[in-house]
C-alpha atoms as a PDB file:
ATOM      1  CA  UNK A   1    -105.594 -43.698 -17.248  1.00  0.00           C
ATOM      2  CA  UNK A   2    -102.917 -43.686 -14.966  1.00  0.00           C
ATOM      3  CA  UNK A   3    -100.231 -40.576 -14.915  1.00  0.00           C
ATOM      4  CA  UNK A   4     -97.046 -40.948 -12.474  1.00  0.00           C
ATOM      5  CA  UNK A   5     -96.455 -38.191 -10.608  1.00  0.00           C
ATOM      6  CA  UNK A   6     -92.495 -36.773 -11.062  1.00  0.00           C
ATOM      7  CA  UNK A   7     -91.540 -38.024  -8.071  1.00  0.00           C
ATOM      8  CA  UNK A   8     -92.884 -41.646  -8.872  1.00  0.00           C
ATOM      9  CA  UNK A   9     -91.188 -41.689 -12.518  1.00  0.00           C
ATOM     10  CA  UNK A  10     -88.122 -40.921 -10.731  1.00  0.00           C
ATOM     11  CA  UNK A  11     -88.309 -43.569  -8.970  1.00  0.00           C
ATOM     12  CA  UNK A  12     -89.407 -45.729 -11.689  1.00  0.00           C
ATOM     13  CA  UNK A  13     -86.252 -44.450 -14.337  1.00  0.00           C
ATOM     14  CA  UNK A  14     -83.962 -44.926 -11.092  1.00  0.00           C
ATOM     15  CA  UNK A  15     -85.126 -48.599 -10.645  1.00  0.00           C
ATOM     16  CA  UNK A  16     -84.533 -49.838 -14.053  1.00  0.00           C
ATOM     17  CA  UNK A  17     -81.450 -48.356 -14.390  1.00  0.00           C
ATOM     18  CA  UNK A  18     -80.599 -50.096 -10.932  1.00  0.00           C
ATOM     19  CA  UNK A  19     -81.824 -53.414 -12.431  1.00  0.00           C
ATOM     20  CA  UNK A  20     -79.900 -52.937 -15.594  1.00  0.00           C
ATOM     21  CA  UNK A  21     -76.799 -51.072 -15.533  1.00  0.00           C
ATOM     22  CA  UNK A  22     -76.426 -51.987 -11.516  1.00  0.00           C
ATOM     23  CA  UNK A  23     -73.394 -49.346 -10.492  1.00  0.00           C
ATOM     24  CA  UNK A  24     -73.354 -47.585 -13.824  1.00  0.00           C
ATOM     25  CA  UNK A  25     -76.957 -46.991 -12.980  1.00  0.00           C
ATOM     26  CA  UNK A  26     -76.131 -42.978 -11.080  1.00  0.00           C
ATOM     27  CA  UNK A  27     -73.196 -42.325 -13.551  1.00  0.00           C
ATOM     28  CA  UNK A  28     -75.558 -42.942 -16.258  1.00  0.00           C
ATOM     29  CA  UNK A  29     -78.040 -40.646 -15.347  1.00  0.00           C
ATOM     30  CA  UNK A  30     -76.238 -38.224 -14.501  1.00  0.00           C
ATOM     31  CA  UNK A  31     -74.201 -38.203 -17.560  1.00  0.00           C
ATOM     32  CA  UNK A  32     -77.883 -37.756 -19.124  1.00  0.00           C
ATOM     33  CA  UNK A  33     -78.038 -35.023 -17.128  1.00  0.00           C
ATOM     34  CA  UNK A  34     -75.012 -33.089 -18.113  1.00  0.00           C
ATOM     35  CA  UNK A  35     -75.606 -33.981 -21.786  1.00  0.00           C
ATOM     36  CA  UNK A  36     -79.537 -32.336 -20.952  1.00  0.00           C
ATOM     37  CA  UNK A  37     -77.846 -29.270 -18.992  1.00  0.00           C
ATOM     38  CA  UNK A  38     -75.393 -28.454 -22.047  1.00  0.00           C
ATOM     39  CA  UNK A  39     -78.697 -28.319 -24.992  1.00  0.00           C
ATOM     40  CA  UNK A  40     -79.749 -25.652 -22.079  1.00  0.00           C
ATOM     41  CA  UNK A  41     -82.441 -28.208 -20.610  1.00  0.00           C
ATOM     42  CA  UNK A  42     -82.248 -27.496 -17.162  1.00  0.00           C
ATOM     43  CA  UNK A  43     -85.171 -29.041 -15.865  1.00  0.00           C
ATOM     44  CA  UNK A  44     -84.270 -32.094 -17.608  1.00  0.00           C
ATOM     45  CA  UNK A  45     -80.595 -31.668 -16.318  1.00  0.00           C
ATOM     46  CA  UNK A  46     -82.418 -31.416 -12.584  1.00  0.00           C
ATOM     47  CA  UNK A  47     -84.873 -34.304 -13.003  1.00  0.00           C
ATOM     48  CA  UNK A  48     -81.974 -36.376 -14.181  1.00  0.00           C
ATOM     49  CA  UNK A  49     -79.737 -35.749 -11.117  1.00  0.00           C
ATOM     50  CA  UNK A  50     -82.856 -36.400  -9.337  1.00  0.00           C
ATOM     51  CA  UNK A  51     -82.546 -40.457 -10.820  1.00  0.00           C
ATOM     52  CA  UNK A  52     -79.322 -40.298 -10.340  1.00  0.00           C
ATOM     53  CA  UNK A  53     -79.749 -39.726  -6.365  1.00  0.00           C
ATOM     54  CA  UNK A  54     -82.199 -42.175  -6.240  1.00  0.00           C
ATOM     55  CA  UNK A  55     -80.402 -44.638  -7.980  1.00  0.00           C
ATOM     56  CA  UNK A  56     -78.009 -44.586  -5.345  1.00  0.00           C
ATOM     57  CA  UNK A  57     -80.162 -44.761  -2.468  1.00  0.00           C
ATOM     58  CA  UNK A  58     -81.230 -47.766  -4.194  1.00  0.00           C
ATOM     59  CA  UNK A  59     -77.917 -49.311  -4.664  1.00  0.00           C
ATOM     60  CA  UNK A  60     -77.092 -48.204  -0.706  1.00  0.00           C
ATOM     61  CA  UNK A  61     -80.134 -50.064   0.605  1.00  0.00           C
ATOM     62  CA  UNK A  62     -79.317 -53.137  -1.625  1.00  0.00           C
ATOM     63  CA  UNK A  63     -76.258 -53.310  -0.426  1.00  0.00           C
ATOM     64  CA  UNK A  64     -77.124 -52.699   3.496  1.00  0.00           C
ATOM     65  CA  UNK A  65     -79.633 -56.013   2.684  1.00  0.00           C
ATOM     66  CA  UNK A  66     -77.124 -58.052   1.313  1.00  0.00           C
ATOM     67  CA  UNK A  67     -74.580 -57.514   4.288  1.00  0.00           C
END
């Protein structure tokens, strides 16, 4: 069975928020992360900012290939 490293399910939460929420995709997760950082879940709170970053690297690179 199959178990995606952290780094890969960041990747894979950042790219279907991309796909689905397009710019809300960072603000999204990082709200996530706020609302994880205030129930005193920082790891959570970090792996969420972690999306969020990616997400807009995404976004960035979509947009540099659109241009």
């Amino acid at each position: 069975m199959w178990m995606p490293t952290e780094d890969e399910a960041v990747e894979m939460f950042a790219r279907h928020l991309v796909a689905r929420h397009r710019a809300g995709a960072s603000p999204r997760a990082r709200q996530k992360a706020e609302s994880l950082k205030s129930q005193g879940d920082l790891r959570g709170h970090q792996i969420w900012n972690a999306v969020a970053d990616t997400a807009e690297r995404l976004r960035q690179g979509n947009r540099q290939t659109t241009h």
